[in-house]
N, C-alpha and C. Protein backbone atom coordinates (compact mmCIF):
# COMPACT_ATOMS: atom_id res chain seq x y z
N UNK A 1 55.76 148.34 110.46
CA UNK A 1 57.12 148.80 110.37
C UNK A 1 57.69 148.41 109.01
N UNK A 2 58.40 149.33 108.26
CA UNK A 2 58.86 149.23 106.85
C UNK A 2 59.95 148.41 107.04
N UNK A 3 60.48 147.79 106.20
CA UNK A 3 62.13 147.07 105.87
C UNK A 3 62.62 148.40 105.09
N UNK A 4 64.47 148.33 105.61
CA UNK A 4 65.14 149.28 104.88
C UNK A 4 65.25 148.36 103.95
N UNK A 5 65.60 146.93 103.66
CA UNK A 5 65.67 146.45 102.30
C UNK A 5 64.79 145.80 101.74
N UNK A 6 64.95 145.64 100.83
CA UNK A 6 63.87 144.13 100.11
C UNK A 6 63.96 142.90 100.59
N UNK A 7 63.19 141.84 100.40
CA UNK A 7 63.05 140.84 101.04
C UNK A 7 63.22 140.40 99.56
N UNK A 8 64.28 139.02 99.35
CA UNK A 8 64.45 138.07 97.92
C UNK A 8 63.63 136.96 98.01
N UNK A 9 62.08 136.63 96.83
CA UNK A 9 61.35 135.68 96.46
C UNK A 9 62.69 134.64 96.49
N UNK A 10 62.27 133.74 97.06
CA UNK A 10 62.96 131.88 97.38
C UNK A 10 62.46 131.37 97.63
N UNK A 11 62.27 130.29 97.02
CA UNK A 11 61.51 129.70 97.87
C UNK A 11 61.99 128.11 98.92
N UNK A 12 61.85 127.68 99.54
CA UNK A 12 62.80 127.06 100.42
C UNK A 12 63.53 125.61 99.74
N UNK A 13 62.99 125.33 98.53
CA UNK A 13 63.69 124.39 98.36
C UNK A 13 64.60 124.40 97.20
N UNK A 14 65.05 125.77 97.10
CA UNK A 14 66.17 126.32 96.35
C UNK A 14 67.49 126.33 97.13
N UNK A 15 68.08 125.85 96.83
CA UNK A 15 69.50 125.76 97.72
C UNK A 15 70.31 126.94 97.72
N UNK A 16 71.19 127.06 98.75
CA UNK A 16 71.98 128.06 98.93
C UNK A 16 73.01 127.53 98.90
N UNK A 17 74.38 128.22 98.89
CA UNK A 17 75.74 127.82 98.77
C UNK A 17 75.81 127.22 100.43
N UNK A 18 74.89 128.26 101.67
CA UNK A 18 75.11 127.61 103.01
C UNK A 18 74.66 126.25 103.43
N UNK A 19 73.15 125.97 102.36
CA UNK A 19 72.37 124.94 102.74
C UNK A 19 72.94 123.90 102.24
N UNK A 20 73.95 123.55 101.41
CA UNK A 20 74.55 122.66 100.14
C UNK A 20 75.82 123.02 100.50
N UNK A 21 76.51 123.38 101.24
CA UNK A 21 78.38 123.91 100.98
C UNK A 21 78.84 123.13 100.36
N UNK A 22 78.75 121.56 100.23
CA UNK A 22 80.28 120.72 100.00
C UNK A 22 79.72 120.31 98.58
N UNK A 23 80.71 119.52 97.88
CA UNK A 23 80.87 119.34 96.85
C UNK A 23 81.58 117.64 96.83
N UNK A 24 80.71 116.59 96.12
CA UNK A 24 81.39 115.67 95.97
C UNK A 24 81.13 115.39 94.33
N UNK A 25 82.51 114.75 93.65
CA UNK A 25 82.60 114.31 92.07
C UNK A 25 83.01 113.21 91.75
N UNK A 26 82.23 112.73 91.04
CA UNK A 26 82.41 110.99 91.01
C UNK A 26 82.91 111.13 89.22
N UNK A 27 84.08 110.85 89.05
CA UNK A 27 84.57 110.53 87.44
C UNK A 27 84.96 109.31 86.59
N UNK A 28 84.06 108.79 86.09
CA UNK A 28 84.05 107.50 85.12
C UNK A 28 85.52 107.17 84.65
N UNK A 29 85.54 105.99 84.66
CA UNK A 29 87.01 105.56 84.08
C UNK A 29 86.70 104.69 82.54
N UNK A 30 85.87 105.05 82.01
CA UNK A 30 85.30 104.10 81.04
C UNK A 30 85.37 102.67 81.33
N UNK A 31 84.52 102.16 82.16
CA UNK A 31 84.30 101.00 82.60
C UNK A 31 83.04 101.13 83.40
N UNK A 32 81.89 100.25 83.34
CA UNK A 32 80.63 100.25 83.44
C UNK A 32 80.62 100.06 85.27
N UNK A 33 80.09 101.06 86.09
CA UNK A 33 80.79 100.90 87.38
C UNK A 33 79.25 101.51 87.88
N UNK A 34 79.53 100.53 89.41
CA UNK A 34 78.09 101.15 90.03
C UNK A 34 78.65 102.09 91.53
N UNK A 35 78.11 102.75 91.92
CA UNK A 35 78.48 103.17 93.26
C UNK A 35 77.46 104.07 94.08
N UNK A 36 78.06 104.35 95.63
CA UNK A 36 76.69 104.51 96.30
C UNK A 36 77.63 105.96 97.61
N UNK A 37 76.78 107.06 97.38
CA UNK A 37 77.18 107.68 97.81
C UNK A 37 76.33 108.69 99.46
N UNK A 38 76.84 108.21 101.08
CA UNK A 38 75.52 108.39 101.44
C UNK A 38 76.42 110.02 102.29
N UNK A 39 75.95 110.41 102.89
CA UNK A 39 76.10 111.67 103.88
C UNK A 39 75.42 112.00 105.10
N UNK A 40 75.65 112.12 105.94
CA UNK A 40 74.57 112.77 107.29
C UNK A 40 73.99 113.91 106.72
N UNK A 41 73.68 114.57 105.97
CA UNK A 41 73.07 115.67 106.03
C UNK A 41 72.32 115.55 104.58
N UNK A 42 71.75 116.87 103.62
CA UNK A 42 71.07 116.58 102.54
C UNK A 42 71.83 116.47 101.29
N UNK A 43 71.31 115.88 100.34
CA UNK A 43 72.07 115.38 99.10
C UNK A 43 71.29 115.87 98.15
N UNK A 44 72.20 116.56 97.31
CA UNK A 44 71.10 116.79 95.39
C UNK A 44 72.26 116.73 94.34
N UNK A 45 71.74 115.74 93.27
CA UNK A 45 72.31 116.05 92.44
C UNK A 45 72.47 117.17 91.59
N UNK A 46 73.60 117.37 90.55
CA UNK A 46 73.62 118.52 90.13
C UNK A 46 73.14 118.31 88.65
N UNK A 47 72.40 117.68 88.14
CA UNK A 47 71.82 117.20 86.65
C UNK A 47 70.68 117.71 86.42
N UNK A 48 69.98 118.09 85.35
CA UNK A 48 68.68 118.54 84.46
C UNK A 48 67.97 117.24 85.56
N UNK A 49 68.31 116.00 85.10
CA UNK A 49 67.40 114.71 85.39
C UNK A 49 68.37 113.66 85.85
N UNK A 50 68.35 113.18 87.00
CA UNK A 50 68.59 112.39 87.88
C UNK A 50 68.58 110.92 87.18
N UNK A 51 67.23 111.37 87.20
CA UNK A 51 66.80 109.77 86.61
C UNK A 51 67.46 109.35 85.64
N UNK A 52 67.48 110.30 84.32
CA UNK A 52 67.83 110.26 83.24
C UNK A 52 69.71 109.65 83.50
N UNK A 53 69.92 110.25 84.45
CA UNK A 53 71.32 109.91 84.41
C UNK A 53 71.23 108.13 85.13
N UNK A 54 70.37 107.85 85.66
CA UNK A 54 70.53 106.46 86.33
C UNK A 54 71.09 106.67 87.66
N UNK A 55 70.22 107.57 88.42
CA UNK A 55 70.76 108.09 89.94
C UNK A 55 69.26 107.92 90.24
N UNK A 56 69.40 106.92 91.32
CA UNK A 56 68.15 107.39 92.36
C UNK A 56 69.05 107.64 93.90
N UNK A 57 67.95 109.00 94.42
CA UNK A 57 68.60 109.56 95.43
C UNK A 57 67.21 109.85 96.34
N UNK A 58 67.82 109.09 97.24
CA UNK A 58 66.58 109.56 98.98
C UNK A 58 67.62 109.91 99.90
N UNK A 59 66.76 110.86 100.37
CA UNK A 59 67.47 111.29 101.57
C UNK A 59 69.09 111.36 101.20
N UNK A 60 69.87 111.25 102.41
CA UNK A 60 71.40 111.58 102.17
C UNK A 60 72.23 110.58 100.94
N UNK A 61 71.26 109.61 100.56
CA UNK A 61 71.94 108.75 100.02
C UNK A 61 71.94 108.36 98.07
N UNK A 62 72.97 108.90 97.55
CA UNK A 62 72.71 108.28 96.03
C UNK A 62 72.84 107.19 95.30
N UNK A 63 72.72 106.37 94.37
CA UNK A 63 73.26 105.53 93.95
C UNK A 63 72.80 105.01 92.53
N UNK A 64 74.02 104.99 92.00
CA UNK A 64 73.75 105.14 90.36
C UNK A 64 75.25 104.20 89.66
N UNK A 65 74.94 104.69 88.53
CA UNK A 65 76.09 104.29 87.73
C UNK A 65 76.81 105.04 86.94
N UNK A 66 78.04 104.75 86.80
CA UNK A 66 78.84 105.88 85.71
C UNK A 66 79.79 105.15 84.64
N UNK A 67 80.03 105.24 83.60
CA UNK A 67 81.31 104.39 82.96
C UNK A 67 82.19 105.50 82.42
N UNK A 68 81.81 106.61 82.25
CA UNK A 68 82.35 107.77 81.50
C UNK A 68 81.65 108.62 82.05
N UNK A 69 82.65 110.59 81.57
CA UNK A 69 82.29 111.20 82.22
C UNK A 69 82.01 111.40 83.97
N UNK A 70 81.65 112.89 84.43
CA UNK A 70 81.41 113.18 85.92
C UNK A 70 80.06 113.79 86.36
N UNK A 71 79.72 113.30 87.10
CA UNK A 71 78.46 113.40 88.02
C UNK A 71 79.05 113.85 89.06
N UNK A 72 78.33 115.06 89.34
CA UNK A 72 78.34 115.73 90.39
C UNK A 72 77.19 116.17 91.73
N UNK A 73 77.42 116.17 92.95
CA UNK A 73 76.26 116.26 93.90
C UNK A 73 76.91 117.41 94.81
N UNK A 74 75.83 117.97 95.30
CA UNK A 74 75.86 118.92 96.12
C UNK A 74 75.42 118.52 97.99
N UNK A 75 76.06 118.87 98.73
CA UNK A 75 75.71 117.77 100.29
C UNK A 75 75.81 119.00 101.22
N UNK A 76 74.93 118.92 101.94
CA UNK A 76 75.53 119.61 103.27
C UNK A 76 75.92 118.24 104.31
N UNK A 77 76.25 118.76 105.69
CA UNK A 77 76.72 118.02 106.61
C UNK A 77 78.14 116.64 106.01
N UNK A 78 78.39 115.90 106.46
CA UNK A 78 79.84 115.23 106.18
C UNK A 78 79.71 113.36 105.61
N UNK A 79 80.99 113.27 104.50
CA UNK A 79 80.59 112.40 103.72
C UNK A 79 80.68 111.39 105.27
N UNK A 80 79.29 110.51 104.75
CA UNK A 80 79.40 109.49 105.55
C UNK A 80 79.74 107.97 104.65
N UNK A 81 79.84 107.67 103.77
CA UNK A 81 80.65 106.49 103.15
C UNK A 81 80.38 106.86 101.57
N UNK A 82 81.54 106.34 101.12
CA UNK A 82 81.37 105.93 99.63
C UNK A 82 81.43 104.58 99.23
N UNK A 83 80.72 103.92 98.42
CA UNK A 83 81.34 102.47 98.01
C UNK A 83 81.38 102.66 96.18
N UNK A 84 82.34 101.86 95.95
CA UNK A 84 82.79 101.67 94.47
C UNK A 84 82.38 100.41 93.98
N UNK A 85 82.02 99.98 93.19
CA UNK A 85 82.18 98.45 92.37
C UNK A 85 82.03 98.84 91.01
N UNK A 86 82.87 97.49 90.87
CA UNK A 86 83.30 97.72 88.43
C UNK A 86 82.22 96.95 88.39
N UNK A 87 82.19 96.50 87.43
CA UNK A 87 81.07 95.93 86.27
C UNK A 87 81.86 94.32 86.84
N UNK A 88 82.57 93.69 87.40
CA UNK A 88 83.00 92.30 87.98
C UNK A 88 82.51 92.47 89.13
N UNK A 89 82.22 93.06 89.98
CA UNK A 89 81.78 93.56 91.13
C UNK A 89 83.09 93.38 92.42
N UNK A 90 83.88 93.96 91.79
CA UNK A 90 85.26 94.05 92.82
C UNK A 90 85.25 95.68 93.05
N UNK A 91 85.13 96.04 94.46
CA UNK A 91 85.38 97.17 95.67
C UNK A 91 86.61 97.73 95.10
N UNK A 92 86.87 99.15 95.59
CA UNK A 92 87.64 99.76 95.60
C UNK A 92 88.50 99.55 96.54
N UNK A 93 89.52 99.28 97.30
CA UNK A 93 90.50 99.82 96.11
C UNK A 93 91.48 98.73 95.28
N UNK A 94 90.34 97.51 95.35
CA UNK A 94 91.11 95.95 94.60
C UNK A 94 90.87 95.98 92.93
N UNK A 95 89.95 97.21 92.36
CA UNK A 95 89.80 97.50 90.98
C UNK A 95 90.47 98.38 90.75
N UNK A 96 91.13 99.00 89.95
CA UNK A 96 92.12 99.93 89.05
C UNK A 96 90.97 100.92 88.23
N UNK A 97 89.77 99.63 88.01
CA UNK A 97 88.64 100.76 86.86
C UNK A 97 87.31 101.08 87.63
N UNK A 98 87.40 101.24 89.14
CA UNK A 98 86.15 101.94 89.78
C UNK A 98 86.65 103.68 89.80
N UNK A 99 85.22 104.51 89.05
CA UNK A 99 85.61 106.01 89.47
C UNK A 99 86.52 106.67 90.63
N UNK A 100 87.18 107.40 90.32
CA UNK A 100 87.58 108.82 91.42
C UNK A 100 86.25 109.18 91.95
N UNK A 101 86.56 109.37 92.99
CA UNK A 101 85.90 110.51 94.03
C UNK A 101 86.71 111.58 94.19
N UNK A 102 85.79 112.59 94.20
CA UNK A 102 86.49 114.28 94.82
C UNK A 102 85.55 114.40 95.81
N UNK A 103 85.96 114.83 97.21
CA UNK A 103 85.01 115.85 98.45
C UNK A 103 85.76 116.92 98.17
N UNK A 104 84.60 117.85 98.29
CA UNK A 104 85.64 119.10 98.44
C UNK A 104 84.09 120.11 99.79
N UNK A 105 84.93 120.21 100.51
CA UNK A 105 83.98 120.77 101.99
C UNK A 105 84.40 122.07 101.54
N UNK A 106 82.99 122.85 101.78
CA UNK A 106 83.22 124.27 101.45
C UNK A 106 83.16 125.10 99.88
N UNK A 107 82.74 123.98 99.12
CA UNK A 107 83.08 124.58 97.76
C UNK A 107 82.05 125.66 96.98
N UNK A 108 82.69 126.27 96.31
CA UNK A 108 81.89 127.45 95.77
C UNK A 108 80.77 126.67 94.48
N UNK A 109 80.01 127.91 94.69
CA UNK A 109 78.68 127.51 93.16
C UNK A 109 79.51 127.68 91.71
N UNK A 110 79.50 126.85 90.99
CA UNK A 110 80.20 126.65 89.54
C UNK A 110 79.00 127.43 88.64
């Protein structure tokens, strides 16, 4: 039996906007800061190189560093914690210079 359409080469570990919906953004305050970002569902960063940025990521969970600039990840399923610490190792929200977080559930491909 023929297809009326084409079938699109993917291969499965190419993400989709459905497989990835949400959107979380972590933005440096210029201050040398570590933090750990985990989720119930799957996690990818959005960088050339992970590594290169100082992100190791398994499974739902990232954790890296930022002092400047934004790092961005792509998640399906719902944030399950964030933690912050500065370069003194004081938590959010008793530091003034640990990154912003953005969730944004549902967000479109940039």
């Amino acid at each position: 039996m023929a297809r009326d359409t084409p079938v699109q080469n993917r291969t499965d570990s190419e993400p989709t906007d459905t497989q990835l919906p949400n959107l979380v953004t972590i933005v440096g305050r210029g201050v040398p800061s570590n933090y750990e970002v985990a989720v119930d569902g799957d996690l990818e960063m959005l960088a050339a190189d992970p590594v290169a940025e100082g992100t190791v990521i398994s499974g739902g969970v990232a954790e890296g560093s930022i002092d400047v600039g934004v790092q961005r990840f792509r998640f399906s399923g719902e944030m399950a914690n964030v933690r912050l610490v500065d370069w003194n190792g004081n938590q959010a929200p008793d530091s003034a210079s640990v990154p912003t977080v953005h969730v944004e559930y549902g967000a479109p491909q940039r």
